[in-house]
Protein backbone atom coordinates (compact mmCIF):
# COMPACT_ATOMS: atom_id res chain seq x y z
CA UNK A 1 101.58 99.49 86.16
CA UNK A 2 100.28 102.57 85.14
CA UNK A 3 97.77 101.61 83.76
CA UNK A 4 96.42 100.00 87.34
CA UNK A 5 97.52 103.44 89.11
CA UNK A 6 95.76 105.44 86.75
CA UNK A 7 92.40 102.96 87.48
CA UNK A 8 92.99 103.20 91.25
CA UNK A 9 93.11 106.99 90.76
CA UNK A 10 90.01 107.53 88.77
CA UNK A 11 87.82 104.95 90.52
CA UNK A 12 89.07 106.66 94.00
CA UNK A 13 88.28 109.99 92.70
CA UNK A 14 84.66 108.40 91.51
CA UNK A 15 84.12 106.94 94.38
CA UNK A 16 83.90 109.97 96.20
CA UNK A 17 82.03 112.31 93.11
CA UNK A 18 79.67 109.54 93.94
CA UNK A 19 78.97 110.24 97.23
CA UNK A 20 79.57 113.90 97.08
CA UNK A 21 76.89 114.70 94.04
CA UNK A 22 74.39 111.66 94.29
CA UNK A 23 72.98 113.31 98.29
CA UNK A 24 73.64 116.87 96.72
CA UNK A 25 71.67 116.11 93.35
CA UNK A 26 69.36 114.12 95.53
CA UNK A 27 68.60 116.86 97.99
CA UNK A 28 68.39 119.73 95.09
CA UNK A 29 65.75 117.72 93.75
CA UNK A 30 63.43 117.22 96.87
CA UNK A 31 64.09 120.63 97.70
CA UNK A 32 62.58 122.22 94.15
CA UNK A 33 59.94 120.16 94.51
CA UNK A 34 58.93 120.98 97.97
CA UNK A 35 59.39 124.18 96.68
CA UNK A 36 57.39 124.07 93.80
CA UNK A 37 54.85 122.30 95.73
CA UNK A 38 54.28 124.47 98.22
CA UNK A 39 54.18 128.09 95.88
CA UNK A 40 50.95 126.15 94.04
CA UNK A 41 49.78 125.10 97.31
CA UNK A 42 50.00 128.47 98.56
CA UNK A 43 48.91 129.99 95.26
CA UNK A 44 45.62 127.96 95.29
CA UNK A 45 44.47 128.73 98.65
CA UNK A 46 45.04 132.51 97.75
CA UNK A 47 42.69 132.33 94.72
CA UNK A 48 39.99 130.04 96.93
CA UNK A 49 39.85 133.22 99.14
CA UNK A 50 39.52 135.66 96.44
CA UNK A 51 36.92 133.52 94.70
CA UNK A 52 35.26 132.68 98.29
CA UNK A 53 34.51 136.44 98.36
CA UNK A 54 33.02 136.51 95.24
CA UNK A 55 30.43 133.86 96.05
CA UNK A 56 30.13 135.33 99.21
CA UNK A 57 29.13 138.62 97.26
CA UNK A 58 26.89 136.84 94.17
CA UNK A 59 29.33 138.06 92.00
CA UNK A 60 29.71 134.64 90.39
CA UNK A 61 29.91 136.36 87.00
CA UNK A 62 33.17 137.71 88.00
CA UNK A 63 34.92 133.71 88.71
CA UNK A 64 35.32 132.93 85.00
CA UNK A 65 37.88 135.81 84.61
CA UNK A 66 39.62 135.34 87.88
CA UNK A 67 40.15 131.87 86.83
CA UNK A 68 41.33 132.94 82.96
CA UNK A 69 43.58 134.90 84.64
CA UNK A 70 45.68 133.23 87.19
CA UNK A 71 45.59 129.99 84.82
CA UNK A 72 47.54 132.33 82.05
CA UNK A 73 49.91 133.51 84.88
CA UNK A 74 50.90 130.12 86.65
CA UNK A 75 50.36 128.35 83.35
CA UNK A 76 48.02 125.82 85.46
CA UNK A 77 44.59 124.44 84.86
CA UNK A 78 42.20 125.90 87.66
CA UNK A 79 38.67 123.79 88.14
CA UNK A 80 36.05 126.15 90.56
CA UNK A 81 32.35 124.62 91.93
CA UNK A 82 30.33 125.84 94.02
CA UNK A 83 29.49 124.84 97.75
CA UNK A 84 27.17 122.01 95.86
CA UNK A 85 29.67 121.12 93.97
CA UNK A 86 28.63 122.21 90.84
CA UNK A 87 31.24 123.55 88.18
CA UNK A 88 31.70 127.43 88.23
CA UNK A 89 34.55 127.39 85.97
CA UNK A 90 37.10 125.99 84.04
CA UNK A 91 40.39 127.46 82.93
CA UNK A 92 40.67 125.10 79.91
CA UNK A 93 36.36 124.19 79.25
CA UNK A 94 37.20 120.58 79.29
CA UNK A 95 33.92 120.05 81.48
CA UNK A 96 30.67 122.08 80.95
CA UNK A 97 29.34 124.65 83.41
CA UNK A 98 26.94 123.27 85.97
CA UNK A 99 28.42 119.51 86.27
CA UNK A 100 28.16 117.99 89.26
CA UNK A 101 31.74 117.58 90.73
CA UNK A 102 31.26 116.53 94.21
CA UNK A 103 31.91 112.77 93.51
CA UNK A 104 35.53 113.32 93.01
CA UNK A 105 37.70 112.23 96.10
CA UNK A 106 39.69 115.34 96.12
CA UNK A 107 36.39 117.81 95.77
CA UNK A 108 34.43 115.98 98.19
CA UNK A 109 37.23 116.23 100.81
CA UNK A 110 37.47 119.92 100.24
CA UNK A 111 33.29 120.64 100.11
CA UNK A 112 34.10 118.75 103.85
CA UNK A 113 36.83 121.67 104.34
CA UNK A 114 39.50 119.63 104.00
CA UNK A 115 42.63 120.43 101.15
CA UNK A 116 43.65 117.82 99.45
CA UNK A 117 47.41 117.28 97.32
CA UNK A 118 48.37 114.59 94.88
CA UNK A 119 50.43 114.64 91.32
CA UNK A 120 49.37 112.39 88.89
CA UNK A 121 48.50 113.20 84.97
CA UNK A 122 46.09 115.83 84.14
CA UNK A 123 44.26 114.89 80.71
CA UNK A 124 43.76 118.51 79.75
CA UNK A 125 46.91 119.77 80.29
CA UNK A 126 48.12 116.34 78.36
CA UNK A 127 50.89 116.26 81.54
CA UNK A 128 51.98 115.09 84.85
CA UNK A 129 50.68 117.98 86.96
CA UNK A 130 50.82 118.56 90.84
CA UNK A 131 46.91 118.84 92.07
CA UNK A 132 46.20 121.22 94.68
CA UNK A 133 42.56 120.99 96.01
CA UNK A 134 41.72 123.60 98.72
CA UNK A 135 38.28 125.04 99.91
CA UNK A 136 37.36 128.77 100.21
CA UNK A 137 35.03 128.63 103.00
CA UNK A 138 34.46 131.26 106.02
CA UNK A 139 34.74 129.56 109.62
CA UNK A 140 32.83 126.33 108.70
CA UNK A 141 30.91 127.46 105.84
CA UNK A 142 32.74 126.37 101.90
CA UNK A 143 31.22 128.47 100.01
CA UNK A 144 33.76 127.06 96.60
CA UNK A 145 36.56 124.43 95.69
CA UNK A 146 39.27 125.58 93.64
CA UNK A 147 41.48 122.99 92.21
CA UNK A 148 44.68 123.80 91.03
CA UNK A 149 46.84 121.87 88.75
CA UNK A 150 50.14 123.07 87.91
CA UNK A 151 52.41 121.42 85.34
CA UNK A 152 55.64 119.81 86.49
CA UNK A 153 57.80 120.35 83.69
CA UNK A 154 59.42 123.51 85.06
CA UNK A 155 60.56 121.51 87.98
CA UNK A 156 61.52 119.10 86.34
CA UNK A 157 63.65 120.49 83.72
CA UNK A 158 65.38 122.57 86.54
CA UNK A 159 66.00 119.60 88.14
CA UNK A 160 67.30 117.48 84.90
CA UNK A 161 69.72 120.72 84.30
CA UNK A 162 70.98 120.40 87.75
CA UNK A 163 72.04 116.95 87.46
CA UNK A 164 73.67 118.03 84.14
CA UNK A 165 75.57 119.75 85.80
CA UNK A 166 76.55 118.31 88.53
CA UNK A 167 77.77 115.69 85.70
CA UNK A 168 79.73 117.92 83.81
CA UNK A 169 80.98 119.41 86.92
CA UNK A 170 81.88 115.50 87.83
CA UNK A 171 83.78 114.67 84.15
CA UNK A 172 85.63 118.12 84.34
CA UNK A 173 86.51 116.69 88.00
CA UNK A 174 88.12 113.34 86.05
CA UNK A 175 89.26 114.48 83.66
CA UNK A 176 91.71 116.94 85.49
CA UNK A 177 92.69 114.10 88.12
CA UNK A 178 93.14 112.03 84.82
CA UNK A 179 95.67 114.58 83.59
CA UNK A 180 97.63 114.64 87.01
CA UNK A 181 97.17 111.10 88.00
CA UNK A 182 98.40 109.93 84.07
CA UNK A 183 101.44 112.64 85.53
CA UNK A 184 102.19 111.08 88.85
CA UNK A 185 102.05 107.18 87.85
CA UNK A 186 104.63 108.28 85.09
CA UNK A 187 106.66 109.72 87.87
CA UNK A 188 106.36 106.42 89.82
CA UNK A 189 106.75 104.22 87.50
CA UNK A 190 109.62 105.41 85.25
CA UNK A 191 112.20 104.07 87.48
CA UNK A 192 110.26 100.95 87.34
CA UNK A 193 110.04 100.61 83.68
CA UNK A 194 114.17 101.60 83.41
CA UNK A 195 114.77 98.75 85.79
CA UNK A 196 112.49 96.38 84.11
CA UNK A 197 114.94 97.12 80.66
CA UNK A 198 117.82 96.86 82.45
CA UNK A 199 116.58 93.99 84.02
CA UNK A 200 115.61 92.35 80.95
CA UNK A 201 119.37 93.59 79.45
CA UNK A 202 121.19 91.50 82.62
CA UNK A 203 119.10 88.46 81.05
CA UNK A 204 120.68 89.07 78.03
CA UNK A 205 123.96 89.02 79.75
CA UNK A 206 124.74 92.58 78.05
CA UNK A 207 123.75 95.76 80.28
CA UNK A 208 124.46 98.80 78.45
CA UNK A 209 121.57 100.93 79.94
CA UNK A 210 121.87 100.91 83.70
CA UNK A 211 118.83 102.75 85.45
CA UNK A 212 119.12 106.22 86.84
CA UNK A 213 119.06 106.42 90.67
CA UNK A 214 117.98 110.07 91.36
CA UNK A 215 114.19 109.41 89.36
CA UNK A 216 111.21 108.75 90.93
CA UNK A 217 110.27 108.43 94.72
CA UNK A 218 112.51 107.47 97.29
CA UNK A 219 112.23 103.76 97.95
CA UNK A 220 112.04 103.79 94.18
CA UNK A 221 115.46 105.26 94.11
CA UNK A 222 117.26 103.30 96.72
CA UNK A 223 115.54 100.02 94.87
CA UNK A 224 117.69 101.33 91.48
CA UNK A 225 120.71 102.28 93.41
CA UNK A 226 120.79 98.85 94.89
CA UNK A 227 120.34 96.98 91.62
CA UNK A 228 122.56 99.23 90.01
CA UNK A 229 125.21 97.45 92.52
CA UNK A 230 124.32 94.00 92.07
CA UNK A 231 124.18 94.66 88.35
CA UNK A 232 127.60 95.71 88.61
CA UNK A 233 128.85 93.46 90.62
CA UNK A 234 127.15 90.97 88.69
CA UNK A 235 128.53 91.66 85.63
CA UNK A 236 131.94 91.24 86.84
CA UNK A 237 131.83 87.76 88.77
CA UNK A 238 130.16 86.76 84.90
CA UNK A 239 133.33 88.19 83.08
CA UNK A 240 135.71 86.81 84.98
CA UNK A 241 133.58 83.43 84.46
CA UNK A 242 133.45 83.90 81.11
CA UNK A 243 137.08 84.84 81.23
CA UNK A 244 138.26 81.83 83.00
CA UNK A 245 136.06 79.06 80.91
CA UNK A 246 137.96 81.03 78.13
CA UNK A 247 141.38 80.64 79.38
CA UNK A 248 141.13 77.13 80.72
CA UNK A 249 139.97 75.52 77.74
CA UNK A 250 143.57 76.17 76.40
CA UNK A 251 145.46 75.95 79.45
CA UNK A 252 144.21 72.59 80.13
CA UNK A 253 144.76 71.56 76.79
CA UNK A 254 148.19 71.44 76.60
CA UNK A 255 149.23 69.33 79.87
CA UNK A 256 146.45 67.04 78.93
CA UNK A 257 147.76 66.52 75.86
CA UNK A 258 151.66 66.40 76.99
CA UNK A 259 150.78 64.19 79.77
CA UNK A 260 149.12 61.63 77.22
CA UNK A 261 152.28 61.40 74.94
CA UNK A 262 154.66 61.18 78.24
CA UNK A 263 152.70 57.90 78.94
CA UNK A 264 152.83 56.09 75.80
CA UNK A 265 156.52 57.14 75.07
CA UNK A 266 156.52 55.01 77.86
CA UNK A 267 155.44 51.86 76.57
CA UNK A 268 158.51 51.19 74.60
CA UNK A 269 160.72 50.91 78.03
CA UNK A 270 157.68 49.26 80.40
CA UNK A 271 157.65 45.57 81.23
CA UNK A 272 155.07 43.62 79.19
CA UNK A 273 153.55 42.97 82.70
CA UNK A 274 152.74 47.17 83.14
CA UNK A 275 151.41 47.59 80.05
CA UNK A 276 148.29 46.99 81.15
CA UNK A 277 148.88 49.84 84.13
CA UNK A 278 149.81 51.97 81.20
CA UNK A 279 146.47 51.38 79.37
CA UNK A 280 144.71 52.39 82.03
CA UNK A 281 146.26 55.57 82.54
CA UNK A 282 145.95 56.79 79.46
CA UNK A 283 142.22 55.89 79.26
CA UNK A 284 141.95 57.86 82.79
CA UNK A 285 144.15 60.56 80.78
CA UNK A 286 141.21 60.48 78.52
CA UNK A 287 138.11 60.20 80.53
CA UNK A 288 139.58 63.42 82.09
CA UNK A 289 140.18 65.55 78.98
CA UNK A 290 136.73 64.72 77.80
CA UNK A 291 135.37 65.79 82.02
CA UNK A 292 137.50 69.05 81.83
CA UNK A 293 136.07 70.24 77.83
CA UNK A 294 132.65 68.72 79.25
CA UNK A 295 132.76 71.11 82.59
CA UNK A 296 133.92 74.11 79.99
CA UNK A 297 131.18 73.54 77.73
CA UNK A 298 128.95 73.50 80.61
CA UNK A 299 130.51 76.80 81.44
CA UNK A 300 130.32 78.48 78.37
CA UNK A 301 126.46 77.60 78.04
CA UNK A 302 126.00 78.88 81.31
CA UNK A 303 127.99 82.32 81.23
CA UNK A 304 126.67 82.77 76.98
CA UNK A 305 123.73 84.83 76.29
CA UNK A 306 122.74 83.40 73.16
CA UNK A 307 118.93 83.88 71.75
CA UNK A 308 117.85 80.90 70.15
CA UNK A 309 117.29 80.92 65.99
CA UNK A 310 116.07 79.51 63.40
CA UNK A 311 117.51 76.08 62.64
CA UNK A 312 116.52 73.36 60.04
CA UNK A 313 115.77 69.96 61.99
CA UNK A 314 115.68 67.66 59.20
CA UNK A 315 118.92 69.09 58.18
CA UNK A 316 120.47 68.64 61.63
CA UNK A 317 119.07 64.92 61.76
CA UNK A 318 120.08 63.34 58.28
CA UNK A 319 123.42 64.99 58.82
CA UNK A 320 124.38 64.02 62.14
CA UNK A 321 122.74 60.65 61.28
CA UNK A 322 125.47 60.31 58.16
CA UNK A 323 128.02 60.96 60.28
CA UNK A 324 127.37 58.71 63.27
CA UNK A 325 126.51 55.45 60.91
CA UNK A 326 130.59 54.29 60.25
CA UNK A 327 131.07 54.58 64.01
CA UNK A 328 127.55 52.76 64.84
CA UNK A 329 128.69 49.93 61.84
CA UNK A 330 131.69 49.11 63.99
CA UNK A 331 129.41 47.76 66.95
CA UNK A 332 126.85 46.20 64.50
CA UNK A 333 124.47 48.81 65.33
CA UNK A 334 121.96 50.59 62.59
CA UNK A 335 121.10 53.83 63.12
CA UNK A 336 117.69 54.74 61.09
CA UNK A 337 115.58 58.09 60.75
CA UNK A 338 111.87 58.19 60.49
CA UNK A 339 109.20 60.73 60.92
CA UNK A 340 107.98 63.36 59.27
CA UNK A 341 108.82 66.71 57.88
CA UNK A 342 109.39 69.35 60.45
CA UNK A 343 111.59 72.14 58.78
CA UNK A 344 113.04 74.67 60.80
CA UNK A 345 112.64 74.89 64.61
CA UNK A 346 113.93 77.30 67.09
CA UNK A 347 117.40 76.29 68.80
CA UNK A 348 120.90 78.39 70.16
CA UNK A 349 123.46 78.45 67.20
CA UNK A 350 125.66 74.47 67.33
CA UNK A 351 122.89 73.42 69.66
CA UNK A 352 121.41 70.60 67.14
CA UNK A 353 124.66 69.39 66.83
CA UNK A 354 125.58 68.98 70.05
CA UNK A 355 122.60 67.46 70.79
CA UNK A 356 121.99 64.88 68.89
CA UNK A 357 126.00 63.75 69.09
CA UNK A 358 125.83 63.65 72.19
CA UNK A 359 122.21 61.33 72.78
CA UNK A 360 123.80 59.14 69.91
CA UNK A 361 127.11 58.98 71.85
CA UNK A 362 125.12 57.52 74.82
CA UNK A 363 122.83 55.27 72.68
CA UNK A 364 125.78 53.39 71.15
CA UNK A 365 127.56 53.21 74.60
CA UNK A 366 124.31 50.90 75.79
CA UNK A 367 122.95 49.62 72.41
CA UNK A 368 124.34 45.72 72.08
CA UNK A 369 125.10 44.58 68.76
CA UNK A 370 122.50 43.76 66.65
CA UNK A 371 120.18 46.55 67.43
CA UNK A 372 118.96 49.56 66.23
CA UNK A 373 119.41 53.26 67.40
CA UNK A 374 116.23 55.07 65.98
CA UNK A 375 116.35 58.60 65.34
CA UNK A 376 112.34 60.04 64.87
CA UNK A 377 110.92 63.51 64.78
CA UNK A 378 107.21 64.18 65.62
CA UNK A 379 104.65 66.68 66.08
CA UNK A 380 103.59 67.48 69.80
CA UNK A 381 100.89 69.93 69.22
CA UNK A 382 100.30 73.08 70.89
CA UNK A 383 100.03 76.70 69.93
CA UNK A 384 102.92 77.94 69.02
CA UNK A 385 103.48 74.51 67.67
CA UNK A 386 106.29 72.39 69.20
CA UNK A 387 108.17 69.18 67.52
CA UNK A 388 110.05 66.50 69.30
CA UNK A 389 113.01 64.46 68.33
CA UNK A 390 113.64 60.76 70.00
CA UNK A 391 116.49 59.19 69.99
CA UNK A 392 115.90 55.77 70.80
CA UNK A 393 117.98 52.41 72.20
CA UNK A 394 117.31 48.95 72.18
CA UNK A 395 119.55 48.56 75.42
CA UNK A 396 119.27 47.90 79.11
CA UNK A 397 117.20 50.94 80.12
CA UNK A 398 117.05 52.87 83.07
CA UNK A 399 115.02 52.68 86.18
CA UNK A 400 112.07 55.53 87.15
CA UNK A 401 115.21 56.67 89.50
CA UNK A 402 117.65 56.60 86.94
CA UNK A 403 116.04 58.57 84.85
CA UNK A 404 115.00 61.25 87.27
CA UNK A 405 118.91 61.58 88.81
CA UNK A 406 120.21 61.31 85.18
CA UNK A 407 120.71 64.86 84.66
CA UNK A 408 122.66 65.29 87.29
CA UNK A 409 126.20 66.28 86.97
CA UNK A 410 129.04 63.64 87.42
CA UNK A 411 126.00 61.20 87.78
CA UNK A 412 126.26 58.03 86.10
CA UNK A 413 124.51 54.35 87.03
CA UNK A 414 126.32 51.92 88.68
CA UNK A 415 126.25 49.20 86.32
CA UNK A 416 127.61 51.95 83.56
CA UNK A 417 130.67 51.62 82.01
CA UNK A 418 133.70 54.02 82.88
CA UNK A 419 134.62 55.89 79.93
CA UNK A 420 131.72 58.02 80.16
CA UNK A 421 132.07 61.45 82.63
CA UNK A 422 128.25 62.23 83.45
CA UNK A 423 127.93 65.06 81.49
CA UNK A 424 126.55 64.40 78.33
CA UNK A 425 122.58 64.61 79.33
CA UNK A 426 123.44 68.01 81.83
CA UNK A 427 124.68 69.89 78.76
CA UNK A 428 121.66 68.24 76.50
CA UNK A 429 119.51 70.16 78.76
CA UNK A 430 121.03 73.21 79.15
CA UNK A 431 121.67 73.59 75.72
CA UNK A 432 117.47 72.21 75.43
CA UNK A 433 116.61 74.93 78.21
CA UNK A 434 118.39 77.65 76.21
CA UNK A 435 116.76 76.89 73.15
CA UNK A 436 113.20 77.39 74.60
CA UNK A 437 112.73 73.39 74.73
CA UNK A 438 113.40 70.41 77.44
CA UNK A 439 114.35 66.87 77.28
CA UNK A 440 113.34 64.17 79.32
CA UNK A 441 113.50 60.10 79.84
CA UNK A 442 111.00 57.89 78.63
CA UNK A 443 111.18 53.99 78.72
CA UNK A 444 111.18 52.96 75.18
CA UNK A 445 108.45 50.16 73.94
CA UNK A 446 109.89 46.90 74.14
CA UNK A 447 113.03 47.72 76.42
CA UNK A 448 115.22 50.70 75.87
CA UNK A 449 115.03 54.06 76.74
CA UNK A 450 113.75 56.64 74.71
CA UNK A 451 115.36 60.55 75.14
CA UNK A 452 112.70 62.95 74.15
CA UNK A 453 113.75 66.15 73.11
CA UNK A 454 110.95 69.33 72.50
CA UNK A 455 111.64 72.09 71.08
CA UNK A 456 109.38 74.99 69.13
CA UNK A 457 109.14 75.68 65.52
CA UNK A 458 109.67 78.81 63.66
CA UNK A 459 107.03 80.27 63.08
CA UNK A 460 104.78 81.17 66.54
CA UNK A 461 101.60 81.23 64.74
CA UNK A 462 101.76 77.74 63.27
CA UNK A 463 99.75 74.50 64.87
CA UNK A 464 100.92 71.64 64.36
CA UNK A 465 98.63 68.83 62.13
CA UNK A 466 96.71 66.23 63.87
CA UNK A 467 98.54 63.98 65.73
CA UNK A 468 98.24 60.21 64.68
CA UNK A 469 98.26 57.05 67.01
CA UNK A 470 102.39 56.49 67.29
CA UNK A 471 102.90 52.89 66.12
CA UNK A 472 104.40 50.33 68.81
CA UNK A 473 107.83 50.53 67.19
CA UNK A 474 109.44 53.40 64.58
CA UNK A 475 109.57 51.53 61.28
CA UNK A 476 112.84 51.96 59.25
CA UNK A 477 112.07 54.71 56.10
CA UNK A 478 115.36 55.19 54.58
CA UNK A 479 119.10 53.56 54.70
CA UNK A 480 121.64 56.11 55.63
CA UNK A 481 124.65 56.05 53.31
CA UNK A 482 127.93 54.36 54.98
CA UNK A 483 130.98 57.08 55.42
CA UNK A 484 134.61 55.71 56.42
CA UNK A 485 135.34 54.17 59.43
CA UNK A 486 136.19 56.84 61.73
CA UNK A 487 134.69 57.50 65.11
CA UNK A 488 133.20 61.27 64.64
CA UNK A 489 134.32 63.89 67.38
CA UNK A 490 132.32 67.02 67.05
CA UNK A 491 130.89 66.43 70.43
CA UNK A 492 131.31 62.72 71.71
CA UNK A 493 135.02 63.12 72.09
CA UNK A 494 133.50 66.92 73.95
CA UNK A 495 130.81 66.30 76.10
CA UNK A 496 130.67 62.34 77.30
């Protein structure tokens, strides 16, 4: 910013240096020149009536000198003939005495007592020169021409020194407005810059620096004072949100948990015909502990202001992919890894984790026995390069609708089952969004549905390789070791 309002400054100032010197430098120039003009105009029709008296007199002997004479004073190049036209003299002898003259334009006009004014090059003074042709006659009579030409490099360099000037006079002009322009856009814009960093500090969710309010212009200072508010105010209503998702998570814990074991010391005392009752309620028990830690999580992904890291994909995949495989064995489901290589990506601390568990968590809910649940990175291309991890189903699919509402909170299909809570895929993409990446639904090849998660790598300055035509179907590349049968819950039992 200012950087623009030091532009706007200079080119306003230019603007009008422009039209202030260019008609001053303009009219300087004419007016030396008229000038100039008009002294060798004058000059030459003096010396035509000095030398028309010498004619006059037969004292031709006496032209030569005359002409030496004022040539050395004006520095010009002075051509006399007679009233024939025949040369008298010539300041600088480029023509012989006695040549016949009175073909020239300008020396005819004057033997017809007419003057005559022109600049173009003179070949003796090796120069543009102004010509001044003018006849010394008496009444009607010429009696001589004198031509005059005087050298316009005297003019000219006056005029060349006045436009230096006026251009130095112009820069020193700039260069001062520079000075107290660079001044004032400071002055406007500090306020601005201390809100942009405190700004930029909210969006961390930690303000330490909060802008002064008595900098700058007014509307500038009313603008911080008012954020400084908001910020405030702000901050608060995000404390006590962090505060509460805080204190809930254990204070819903416990009756959760109590409530649970109330209901199945009940079985022992129930009829055989309530049991069933009883089941239910303590899945419903369930479903809701998972819906309250699922809303919390939300919550504390929300209210965190975590910057994203460095985080080894292949790492997070094999692992998660160990874990998951004694769980998936119990429905007949494999679960298989392919793709290649990617190494370290950027992503929030956990967030791989939670991630994958929870796309696996839905995968199994849908996959029927007898399939497979692939897990596949890939490279997406792009500079800074960015990677993507599938995790695909061999299951029923969703619609183009289901897939566009199925990030929606609480949101499940209608044919789903009821032990999931409809949170899984929100905090997938929140925990995506904060990681710099996205996810979205694709419908897998051959039936299925295929979660695509993108994320960036590392290092900003890396492109990914070439991409290569993705085969029909991800081909198995490795068997993931079997672990005991026990249903993992690092974030299934959390977030479905």
């Amino acid at each position: 910013m200012t950087r623009r309002l030091l532009l706007s400054y200079l080119s306003l100032t230019l603007l009008v240096l422009l039209c202030l010197e260019v008609p001053f430098g303009y009219v300087y120039a004419r007016g030396e020149t008229s000038r100039f003009t008009g002294n060798g105009q004058q000059a030459a029709v003096m010396l035509a009536e000095v030398l028309e008296e010498k004619v006059e007199r037969r004292s031709v002997t006496d032209v030569p000198e005359l002409v030496e004479s004022f040539a050395r004073r004006t520095g010009s190049h002075v051509v006399v003939v007679d009233g024939e036209g025949r040369l008298l003299a010539d300041s600088r002898d480029a023509v012989p005495a006695g040549t016949d003259l009175s073909a020239q334009p300008d020396i005819a006009a004057a033997l017809r007592n007419a003057s005559r004014a022109r600049t173009q090059r003179d070949p003796a003074l090796d120069e543009a020169a102004f010509f001044a042709t003018v006849p010394g006659a008496s009444g009607a009579t010429v009696r001589c021409v004198v031509r005059a030409s005087f050298p316009l490099t005297t003019v000219t360099s006056k005029v060349h020194d006045a436009w230096l000037v006026l251009a130095a006079v112009g820069l020193g002009v700039l260069a001062a407005v520079a000075l107290i322009a660079l001044a004032l856009a400071r002055w406007i814009t500090r306020p601005v810059r201390a809100l942009e960093h405190a700004t930029t500090q909210l969006a961390d969710g930690t303000l330490k620096d909060l802008p002064a309010t008595d900098l700058g212009p007014p509307e500038l200072r009313r603008l911080a004072a008012s954020f400084v508010r908001t910020a405030t105010r702000l901050q608060h209503l995000l404390k006590a949100q962090h505060a509460f998702a805080s204190e809930a998570s254990h204070q819903l814990k416990t009756p959760l948990t109590a409530l649970r074991l109330r209901l199945e010391n009940f079985e022992p005392h129930l009829d055989p015909r309530a049991r069933s009752s009883l089941d239910e309620a303590v899945d419903e028990v369930e479903r809701l502990s998972r819906m309250v830690h699922g809303l919390l999580a939300l919550a504390r992904l929300e209210n965190a202001a975590t910057t994203p890291e460095a985080a080894d994909l292949d790492s997070a995949v094999a692992d998660r992919a160990a874990v998951w495989t004694a769980f998936a064995g119990e429905h007949r489901v494999d679960i298989v890894v392919v793709g290649p290589k990617i190494g370290r990506v950027r992503a929030i601390p956990g967030a791989l984790d939670q991630i994958i568990d929870n796309l696996l968590s839905n995968a199994l809910r849908v996959a029927p026995p007898g399939t497979t649940i692939t897990l596949a990175t890939a490279w997406a291309g792009g500079t800074p390069a960015t990677v993507e991890l599938h995790v695909i189903d061999q299951g029923p699919g969703m619609t183009e609708e289901q897939r566009r509402r199925a990030f929606d909170r609480f949101w499940r299909a209608n044919d789903a089952d009821h032990e999931g809570t409809g949170l899984g895929l929100p905090i997938v993409q929140q925990l995506a969004r904060a990681s710099g990446g996205d996810v979205t639904l694709r419908a897998a090849v051959g039936g299925g549905l295929d979660a695509v998660v993108r994320l960036r790598t590392e290092d900003v300055h890396r492109t990914a390789p070439p991409r290569r035509p993705r085969p029909a179907m991800w081909a198995k590349q490795a068997a993931v070791p079997p672990l005991p049968a026990e249903r993992p819950c690092a974030a299934s039992d959390r977030q479905q």
